[in-house]
PDB file of N, CA and C in Angstrom:
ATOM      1  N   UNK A   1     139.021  65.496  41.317  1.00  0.00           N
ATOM      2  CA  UNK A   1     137.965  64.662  40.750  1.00  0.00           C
ATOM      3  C   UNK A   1     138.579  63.557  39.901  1.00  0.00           C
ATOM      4  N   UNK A   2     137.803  62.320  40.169  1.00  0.00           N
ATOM      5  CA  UNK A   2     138.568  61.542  39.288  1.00  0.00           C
ATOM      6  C   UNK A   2     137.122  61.346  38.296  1.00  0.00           C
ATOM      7  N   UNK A   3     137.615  60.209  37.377  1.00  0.00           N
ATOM      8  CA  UNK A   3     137.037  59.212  36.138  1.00  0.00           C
ATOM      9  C   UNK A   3     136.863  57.911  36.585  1.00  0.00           C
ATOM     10  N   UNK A   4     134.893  57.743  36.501  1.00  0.00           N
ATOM     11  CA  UNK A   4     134.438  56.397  37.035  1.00  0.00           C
ATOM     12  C   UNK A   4     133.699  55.621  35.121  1.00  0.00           C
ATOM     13  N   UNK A   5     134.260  54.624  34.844  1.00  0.00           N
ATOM     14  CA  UNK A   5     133.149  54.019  34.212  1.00  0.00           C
ATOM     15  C   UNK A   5     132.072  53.333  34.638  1.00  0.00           C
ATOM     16  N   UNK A   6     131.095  53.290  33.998  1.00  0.00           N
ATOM     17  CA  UNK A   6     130.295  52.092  34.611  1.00  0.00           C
ATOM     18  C   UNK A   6     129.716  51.494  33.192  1.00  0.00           C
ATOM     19  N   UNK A   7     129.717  50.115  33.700  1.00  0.00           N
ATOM     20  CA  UNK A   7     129.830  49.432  31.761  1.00  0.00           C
ATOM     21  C   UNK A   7     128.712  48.413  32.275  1.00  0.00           C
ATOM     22  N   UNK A   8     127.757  48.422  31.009  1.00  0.00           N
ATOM     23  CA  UNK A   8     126.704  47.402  31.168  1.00  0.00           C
ATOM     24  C   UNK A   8     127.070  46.694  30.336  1.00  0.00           C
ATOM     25  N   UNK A   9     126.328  45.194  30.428  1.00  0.00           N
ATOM     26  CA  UNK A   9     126.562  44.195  29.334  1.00  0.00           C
ATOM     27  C   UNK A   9     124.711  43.745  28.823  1.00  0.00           C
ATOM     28  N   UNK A  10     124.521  44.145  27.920  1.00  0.00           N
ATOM     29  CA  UNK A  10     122.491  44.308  27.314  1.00  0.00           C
ATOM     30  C   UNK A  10     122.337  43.029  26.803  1.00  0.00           C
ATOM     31  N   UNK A  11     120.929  42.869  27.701  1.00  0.00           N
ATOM     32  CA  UNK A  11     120.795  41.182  27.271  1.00  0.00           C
ATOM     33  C   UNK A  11     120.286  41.343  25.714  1.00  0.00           C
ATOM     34  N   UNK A  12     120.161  40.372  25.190  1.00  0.00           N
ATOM     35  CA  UNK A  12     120.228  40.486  23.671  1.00  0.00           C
ATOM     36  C   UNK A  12     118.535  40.866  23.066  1.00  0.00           C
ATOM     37  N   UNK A  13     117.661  40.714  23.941  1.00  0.00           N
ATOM     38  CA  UNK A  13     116.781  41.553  23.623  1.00  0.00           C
ATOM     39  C   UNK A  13     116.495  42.976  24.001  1.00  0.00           C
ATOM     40  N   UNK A  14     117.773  43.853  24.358  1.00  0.00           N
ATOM     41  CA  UNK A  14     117.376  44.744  24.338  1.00  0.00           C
ATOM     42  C   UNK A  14     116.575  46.016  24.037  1.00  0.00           C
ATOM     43  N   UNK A  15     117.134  46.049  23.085  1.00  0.00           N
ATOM     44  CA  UNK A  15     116.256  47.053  22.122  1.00  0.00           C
ATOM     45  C   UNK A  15     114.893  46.465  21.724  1.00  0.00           C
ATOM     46  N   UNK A  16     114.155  45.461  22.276  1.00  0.00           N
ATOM     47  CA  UNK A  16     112.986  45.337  21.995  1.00  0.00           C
ATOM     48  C   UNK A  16     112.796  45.530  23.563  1.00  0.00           C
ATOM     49  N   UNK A  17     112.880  45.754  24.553  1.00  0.00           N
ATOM     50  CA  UNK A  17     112.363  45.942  25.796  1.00  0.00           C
ATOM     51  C   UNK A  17     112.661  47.025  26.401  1.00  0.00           C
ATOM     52  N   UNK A  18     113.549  47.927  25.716  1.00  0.00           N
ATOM     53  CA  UNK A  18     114.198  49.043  26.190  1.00  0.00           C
ATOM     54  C   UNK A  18     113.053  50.305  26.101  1.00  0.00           C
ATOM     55  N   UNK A  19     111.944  50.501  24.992  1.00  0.00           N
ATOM     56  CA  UNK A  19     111.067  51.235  25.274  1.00  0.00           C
ATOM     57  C   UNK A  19     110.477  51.662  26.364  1.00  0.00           C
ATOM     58  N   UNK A  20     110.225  50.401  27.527  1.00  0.00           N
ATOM     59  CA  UNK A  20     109.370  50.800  28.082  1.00  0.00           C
ATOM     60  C   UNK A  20     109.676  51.438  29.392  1.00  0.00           C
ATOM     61  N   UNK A  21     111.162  51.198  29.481  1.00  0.00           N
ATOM     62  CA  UNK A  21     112.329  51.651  30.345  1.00  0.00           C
ATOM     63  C   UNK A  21     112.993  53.386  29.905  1.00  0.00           C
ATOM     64  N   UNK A  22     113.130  53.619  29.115  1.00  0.00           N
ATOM     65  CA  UNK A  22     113.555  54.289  28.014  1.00  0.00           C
ATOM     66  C   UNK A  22     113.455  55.821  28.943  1.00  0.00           C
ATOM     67  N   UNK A  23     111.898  56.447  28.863  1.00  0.00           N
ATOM     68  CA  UNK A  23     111.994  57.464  29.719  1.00  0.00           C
ATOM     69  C   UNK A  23     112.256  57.804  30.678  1.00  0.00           C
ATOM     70  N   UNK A  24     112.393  56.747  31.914  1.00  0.00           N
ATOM     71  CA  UNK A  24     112.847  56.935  32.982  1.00  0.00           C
ATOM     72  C   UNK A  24     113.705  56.591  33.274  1.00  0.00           C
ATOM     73  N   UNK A  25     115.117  56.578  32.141  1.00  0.00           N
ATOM     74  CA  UNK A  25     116.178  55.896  32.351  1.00  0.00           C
ATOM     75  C   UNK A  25     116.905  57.285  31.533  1.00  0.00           C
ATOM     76  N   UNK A  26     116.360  58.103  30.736  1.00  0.00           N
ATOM     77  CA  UNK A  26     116.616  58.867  30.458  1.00  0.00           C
ATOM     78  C   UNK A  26     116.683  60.374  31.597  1.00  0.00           C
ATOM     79  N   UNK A  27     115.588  60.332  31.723  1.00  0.00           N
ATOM     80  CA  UNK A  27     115.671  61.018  32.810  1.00  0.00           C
ATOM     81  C   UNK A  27     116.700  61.079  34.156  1.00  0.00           C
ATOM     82  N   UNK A  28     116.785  59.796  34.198  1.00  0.00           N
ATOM     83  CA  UNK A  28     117.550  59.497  35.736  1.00  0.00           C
ATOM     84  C   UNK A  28     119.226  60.279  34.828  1.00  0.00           C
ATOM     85  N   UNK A  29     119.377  59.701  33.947  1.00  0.00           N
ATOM     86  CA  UNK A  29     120.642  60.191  33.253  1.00  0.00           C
ATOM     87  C   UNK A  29     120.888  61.763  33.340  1.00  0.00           C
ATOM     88  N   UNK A  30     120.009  62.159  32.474  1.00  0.00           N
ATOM     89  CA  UNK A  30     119.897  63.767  32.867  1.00  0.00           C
ATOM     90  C   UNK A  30     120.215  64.236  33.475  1.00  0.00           C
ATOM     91  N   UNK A  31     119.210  64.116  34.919  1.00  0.00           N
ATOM     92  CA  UNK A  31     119.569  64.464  36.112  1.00  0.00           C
ATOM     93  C   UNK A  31     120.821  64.231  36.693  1.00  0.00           C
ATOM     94  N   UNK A  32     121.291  62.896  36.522  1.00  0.00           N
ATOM     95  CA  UNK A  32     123.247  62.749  36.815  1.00  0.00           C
ATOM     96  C   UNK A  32     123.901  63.430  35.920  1.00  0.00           C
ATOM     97  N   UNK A  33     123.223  64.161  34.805  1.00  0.00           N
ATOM     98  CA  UNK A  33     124.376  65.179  34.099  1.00  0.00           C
ATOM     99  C   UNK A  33     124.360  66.448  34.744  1.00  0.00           C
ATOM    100  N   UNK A  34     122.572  67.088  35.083  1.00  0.00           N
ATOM    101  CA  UNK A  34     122.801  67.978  35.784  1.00  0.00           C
ATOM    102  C   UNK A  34     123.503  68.462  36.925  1.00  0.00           C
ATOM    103  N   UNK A  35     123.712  67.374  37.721  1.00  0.00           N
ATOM    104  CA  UNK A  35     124.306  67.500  38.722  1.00  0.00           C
ATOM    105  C   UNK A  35     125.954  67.952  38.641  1.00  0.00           C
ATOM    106  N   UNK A  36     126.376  66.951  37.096  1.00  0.00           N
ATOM    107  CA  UNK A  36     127.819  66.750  36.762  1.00  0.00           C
ATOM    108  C   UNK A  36     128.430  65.249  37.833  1.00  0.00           C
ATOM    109  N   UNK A  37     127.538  64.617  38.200  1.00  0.00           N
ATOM    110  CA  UNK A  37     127.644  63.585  38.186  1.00  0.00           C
ATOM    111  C   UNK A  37     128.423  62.956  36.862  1.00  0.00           C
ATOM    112  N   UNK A  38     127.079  63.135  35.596  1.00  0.00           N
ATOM    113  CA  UNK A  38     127.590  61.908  34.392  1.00  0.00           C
ATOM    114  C   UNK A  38     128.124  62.701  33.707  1.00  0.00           C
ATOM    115  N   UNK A  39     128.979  62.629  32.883  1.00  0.00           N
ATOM    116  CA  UNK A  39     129.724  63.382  31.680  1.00  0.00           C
ATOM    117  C   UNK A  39     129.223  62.889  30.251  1.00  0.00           C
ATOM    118  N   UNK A  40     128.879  61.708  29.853  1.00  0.00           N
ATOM    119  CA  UNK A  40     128.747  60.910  28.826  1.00  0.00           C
ATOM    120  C   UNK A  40     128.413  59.426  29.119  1.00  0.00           C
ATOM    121  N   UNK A  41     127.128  59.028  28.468  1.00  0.00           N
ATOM    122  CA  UNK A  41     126.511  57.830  27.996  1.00  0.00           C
ATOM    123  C   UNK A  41     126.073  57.128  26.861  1.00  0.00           C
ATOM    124  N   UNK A  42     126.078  56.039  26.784  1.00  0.00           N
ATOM    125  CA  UNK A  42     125.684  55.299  25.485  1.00  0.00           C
ATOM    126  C   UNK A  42     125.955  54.311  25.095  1.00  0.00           C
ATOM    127  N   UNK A  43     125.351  53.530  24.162  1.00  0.00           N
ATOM    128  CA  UNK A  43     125.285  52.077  23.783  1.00  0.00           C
ATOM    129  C   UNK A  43     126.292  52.248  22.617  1.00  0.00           C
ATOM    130  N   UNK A  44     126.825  50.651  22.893  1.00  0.00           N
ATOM    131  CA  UNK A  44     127.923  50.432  21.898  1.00  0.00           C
ATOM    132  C   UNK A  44     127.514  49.224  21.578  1.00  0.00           C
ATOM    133  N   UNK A  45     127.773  49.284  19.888  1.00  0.00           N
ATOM    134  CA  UNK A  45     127.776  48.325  18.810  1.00  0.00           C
ATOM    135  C   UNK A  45     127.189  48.214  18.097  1.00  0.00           C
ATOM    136  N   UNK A  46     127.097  47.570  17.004  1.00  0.00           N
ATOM    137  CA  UNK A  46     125.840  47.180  15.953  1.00  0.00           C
ATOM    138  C   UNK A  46     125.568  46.358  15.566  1.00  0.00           C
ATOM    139  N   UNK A  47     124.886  45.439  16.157  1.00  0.00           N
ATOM    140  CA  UNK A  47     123.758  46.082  16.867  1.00  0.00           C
ATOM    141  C   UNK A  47     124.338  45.967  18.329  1.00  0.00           C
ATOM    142  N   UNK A  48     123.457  46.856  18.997  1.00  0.00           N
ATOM    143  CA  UNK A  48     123.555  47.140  20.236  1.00  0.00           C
ATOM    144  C   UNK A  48     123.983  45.864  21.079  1.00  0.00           C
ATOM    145  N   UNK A  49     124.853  45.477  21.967  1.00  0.00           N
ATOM    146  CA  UNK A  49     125.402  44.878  23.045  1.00  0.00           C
ATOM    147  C   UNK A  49     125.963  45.503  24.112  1.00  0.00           C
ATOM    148  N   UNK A  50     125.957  46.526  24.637  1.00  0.00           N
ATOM    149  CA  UNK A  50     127.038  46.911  25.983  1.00  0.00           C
ATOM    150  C   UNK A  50     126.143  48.387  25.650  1.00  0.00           C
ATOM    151  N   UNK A  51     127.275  49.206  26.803  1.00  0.00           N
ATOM    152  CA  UNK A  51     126.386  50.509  27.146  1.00  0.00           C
ATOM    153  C   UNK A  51     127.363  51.082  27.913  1.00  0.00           C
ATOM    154  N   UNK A  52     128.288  52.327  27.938  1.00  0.00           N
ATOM    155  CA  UNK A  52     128.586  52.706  28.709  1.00  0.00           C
ATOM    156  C   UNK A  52     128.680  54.560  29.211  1.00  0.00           C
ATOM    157  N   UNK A  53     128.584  54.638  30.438  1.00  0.00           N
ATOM    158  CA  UNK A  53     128.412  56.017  31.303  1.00  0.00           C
ATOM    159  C   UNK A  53     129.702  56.395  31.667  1.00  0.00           C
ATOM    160  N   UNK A  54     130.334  57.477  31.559  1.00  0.00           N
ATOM    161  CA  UNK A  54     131.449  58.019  32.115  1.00  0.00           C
ATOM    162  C   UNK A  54     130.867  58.958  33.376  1.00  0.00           C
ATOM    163  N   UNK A  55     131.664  58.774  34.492  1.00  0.00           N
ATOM    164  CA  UNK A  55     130.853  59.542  35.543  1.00  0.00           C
ATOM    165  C   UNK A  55     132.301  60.404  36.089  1.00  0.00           C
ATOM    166  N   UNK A  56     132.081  61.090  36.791  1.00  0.00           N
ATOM    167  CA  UNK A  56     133.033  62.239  37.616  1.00  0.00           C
ATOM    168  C   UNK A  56     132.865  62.102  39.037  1.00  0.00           C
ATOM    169  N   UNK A  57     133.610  62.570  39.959  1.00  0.00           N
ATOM    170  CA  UNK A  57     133.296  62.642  41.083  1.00  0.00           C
ATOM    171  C   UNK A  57     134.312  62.261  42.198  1.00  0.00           C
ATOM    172  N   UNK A  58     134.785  62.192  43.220  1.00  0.00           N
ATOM    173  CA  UNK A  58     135.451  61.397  44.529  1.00  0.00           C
ATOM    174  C   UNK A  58     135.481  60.289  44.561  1.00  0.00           C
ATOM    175  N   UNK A  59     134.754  59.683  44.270  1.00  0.00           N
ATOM    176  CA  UNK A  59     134.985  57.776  44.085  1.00  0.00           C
ATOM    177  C   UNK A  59     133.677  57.180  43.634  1.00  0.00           C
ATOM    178  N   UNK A  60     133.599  56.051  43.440  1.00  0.00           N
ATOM    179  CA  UNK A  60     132.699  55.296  42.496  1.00  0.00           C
ATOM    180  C   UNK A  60     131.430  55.580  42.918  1.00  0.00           C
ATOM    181  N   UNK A  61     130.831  56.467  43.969  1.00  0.00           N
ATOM    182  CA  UNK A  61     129.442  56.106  44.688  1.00  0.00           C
ATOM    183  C   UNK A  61     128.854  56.697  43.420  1.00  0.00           C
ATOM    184  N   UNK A  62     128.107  57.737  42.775  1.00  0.00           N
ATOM    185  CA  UNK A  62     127.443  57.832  41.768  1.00  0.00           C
ATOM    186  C   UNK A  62     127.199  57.287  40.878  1.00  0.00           C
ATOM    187  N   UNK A  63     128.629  56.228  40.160  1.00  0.00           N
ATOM    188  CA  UNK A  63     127.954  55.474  39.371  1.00  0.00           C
ATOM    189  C   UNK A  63     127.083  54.138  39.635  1.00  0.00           C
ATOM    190  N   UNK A  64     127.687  53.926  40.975  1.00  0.00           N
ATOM    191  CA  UNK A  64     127.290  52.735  41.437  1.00  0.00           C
ATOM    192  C   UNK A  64     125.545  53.045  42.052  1.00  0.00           C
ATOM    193  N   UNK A  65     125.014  54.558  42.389  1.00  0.00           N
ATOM    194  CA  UNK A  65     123.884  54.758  42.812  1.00  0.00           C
ATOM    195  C   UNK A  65     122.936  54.856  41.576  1.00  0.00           C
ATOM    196  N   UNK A  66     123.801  54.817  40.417  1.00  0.00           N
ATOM    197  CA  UNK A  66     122.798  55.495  39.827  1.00  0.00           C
ATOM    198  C   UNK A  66     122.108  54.038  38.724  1.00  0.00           C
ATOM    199  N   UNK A  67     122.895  52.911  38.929  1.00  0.00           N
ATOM    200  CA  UNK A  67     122.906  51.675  38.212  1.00  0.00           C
ATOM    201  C   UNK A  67     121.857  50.916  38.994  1.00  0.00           C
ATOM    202  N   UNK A  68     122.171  51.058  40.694  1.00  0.00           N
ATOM    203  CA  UNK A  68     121.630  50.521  41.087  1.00  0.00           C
ATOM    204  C   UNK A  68     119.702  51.069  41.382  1.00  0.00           C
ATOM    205  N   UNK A  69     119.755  52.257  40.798  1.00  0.00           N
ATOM    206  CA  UNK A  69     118.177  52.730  40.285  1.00  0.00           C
ATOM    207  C   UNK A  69     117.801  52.993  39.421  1.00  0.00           C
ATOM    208  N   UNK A  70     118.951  52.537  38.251  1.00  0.00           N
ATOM    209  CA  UNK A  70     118.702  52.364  37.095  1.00  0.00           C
ATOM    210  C   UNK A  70     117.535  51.520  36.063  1.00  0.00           C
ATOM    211  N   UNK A  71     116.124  51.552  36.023  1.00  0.00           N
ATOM    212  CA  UNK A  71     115.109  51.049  35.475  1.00  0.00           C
ATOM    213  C   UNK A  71     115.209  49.969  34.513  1.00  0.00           C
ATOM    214  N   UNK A  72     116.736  50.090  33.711  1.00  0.00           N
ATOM    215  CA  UNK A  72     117.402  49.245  32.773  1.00  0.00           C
ATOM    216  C   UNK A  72     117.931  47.794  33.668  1.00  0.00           C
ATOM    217  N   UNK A  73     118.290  48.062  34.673  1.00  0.00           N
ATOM    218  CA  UNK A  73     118.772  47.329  35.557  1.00  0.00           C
ATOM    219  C   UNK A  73     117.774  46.759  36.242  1.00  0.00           C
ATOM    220  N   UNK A  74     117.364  47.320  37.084  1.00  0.00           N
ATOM    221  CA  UNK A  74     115.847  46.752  37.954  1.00  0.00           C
ATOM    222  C   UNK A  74     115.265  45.805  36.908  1.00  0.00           C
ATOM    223  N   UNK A  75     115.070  46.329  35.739  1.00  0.00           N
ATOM    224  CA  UNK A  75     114.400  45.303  34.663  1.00  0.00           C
ATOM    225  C   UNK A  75     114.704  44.206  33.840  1.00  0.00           C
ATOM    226  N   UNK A  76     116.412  43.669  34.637  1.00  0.00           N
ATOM    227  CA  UNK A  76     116.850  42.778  34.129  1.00  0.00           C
ATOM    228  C   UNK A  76     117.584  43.150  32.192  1.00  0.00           C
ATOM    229  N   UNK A  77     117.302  44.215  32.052  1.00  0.00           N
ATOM    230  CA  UNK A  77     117.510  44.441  30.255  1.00  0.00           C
ATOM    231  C   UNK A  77     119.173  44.919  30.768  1.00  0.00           C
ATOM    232  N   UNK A  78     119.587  44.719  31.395  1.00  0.00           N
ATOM    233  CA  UNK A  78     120.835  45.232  31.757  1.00  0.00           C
ATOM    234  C   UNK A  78     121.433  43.506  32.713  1.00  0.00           C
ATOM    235  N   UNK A  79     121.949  43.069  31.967  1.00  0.00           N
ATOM    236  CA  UNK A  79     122.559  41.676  32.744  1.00  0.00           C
ATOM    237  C   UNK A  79     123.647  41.595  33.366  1.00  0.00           C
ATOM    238  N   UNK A  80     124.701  42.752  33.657  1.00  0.00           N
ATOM    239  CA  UNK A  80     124.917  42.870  34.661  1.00  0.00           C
ATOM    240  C   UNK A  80     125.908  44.067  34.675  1.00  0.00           C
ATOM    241  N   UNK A  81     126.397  44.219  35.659  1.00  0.00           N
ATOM    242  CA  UNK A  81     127.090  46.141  35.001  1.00  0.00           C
ATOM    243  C   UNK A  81     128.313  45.878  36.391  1.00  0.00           C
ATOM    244  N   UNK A  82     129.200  47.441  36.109  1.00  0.00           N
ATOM    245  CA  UNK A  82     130.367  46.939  37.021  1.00  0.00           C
ATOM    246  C   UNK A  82     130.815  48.533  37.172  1.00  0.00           C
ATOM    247  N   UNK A  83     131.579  48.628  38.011  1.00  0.00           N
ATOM    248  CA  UNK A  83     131.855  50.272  37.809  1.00  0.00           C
ATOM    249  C   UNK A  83     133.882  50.121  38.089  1.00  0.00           C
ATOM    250  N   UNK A  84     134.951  50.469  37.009  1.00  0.00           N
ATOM    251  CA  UNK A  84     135.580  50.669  37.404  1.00  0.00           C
ATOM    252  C   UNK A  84     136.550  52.082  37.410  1.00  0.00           C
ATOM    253  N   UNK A  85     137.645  52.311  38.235  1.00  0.00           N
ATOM    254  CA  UNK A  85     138.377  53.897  37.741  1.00  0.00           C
ATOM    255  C   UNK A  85     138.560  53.984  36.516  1.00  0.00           C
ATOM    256  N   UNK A  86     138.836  54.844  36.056  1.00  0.00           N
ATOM    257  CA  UNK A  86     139.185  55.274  34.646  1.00  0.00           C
ATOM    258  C   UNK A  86     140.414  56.105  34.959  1.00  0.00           C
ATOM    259  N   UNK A  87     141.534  55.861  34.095  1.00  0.00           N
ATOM    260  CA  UNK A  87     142.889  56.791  34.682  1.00  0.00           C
ATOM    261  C   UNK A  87     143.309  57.292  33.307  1.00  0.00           C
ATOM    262  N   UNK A  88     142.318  58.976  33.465  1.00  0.00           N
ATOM    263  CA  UNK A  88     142.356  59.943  32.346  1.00  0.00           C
ATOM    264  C   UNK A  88     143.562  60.533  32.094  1.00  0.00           C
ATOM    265  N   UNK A  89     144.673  60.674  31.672  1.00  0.00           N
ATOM    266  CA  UNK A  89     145.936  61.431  31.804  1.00  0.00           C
ATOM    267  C   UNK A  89     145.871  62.194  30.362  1.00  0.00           C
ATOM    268  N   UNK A  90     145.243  62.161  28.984  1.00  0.00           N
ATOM    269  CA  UNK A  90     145.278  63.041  28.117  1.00  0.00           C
ATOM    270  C   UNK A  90     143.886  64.149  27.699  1.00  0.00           C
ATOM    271  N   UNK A  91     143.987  65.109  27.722  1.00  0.00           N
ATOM    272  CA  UNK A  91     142.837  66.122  27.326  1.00  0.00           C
ATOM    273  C   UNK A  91     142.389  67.023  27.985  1.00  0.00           C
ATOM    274  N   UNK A  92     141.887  67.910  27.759  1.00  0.00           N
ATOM    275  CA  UNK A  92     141.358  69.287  28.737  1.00  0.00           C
ATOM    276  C   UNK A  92     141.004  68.874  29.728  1.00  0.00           C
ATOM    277  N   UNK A  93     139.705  67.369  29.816  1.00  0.00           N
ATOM    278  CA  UNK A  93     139.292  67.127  30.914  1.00  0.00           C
ATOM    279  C   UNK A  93     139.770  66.070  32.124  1.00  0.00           C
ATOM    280  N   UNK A  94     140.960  65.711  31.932  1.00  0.00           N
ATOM    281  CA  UNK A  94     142.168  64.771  32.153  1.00  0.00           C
ATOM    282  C   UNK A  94     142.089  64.655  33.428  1.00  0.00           C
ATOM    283  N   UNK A  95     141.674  63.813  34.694  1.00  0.00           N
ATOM    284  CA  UNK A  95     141.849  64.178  36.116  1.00  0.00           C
ATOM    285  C   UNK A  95     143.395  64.084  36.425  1.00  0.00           C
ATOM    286  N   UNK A  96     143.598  63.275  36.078  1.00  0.00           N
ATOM    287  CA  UNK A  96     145.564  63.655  36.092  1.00  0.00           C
ATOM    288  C   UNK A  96     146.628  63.680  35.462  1.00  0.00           C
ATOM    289  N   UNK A  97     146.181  65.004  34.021  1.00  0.00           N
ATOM    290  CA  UNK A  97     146.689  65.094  33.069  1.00  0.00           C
ATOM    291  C   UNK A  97     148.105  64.840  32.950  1.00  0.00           C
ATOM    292  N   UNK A  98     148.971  64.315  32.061  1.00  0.00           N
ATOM    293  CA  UNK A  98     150.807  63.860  32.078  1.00  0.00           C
ATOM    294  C   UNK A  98     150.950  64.371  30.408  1.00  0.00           C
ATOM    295  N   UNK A  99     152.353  64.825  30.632  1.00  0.00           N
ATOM    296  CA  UNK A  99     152.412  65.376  29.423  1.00  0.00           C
ATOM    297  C   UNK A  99     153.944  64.544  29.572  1.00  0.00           C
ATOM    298  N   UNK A 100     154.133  64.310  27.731  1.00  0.00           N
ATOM    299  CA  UNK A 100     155.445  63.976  27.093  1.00  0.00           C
ATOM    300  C   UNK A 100     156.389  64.237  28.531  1.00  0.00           C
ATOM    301  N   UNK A 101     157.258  63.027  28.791  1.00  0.00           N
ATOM    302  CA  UNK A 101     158.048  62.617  29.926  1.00  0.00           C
ATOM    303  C   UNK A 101     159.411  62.187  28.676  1.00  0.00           C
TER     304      UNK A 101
END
């Protein structure tokens, strides 16, 4: 298994339009945790500008499915997002952990 990011960039009214998106963007998340799809999500900064999902899996398709039915996205409150590898090498959950060389 590898490490996918997927990084949004939030148009600057976010958080005033994000309510109405909110539950079903939550949900969709969920459900990619249940699966173990997502590992971790969330908005970064203060105030809020960007957003990002750590996903798991064989290659980028989950994060890229899940952006592209992402309610945040469809609704434009998400201006534009990108998914790239992530190359984990330190921690329990490390897809290709390296130790002191």
């Amino acid at each position: 298994m590898a490490h996918f990011i997927l990084s949004y960039d939030l148009a600057p009214d976010y958080l005033e339009r994000r309510g109405t998106f909110r539950a079903e963007h939550l949900t969709l998340a969920w459900e990619a945790a249940e699966r173990g799809d997502l590992l971790l999500g969330g908005a970064l900064g203060d105030p809020v500008e960007a957003a990002m999902l750590l996903f798991t899996g064989d290659g980028p398709e989950a994060a890229e499915a899940f952006a592209r039915a992402d309610p945040y996205v469809i609704s434009g409150i998400v201006r534009s997002w990108r998914v790239l590898p992530w190359t984990t090498v330190v921690g329990d959950a490390a897809a290709t952990p390296v130790r002191g060389q």
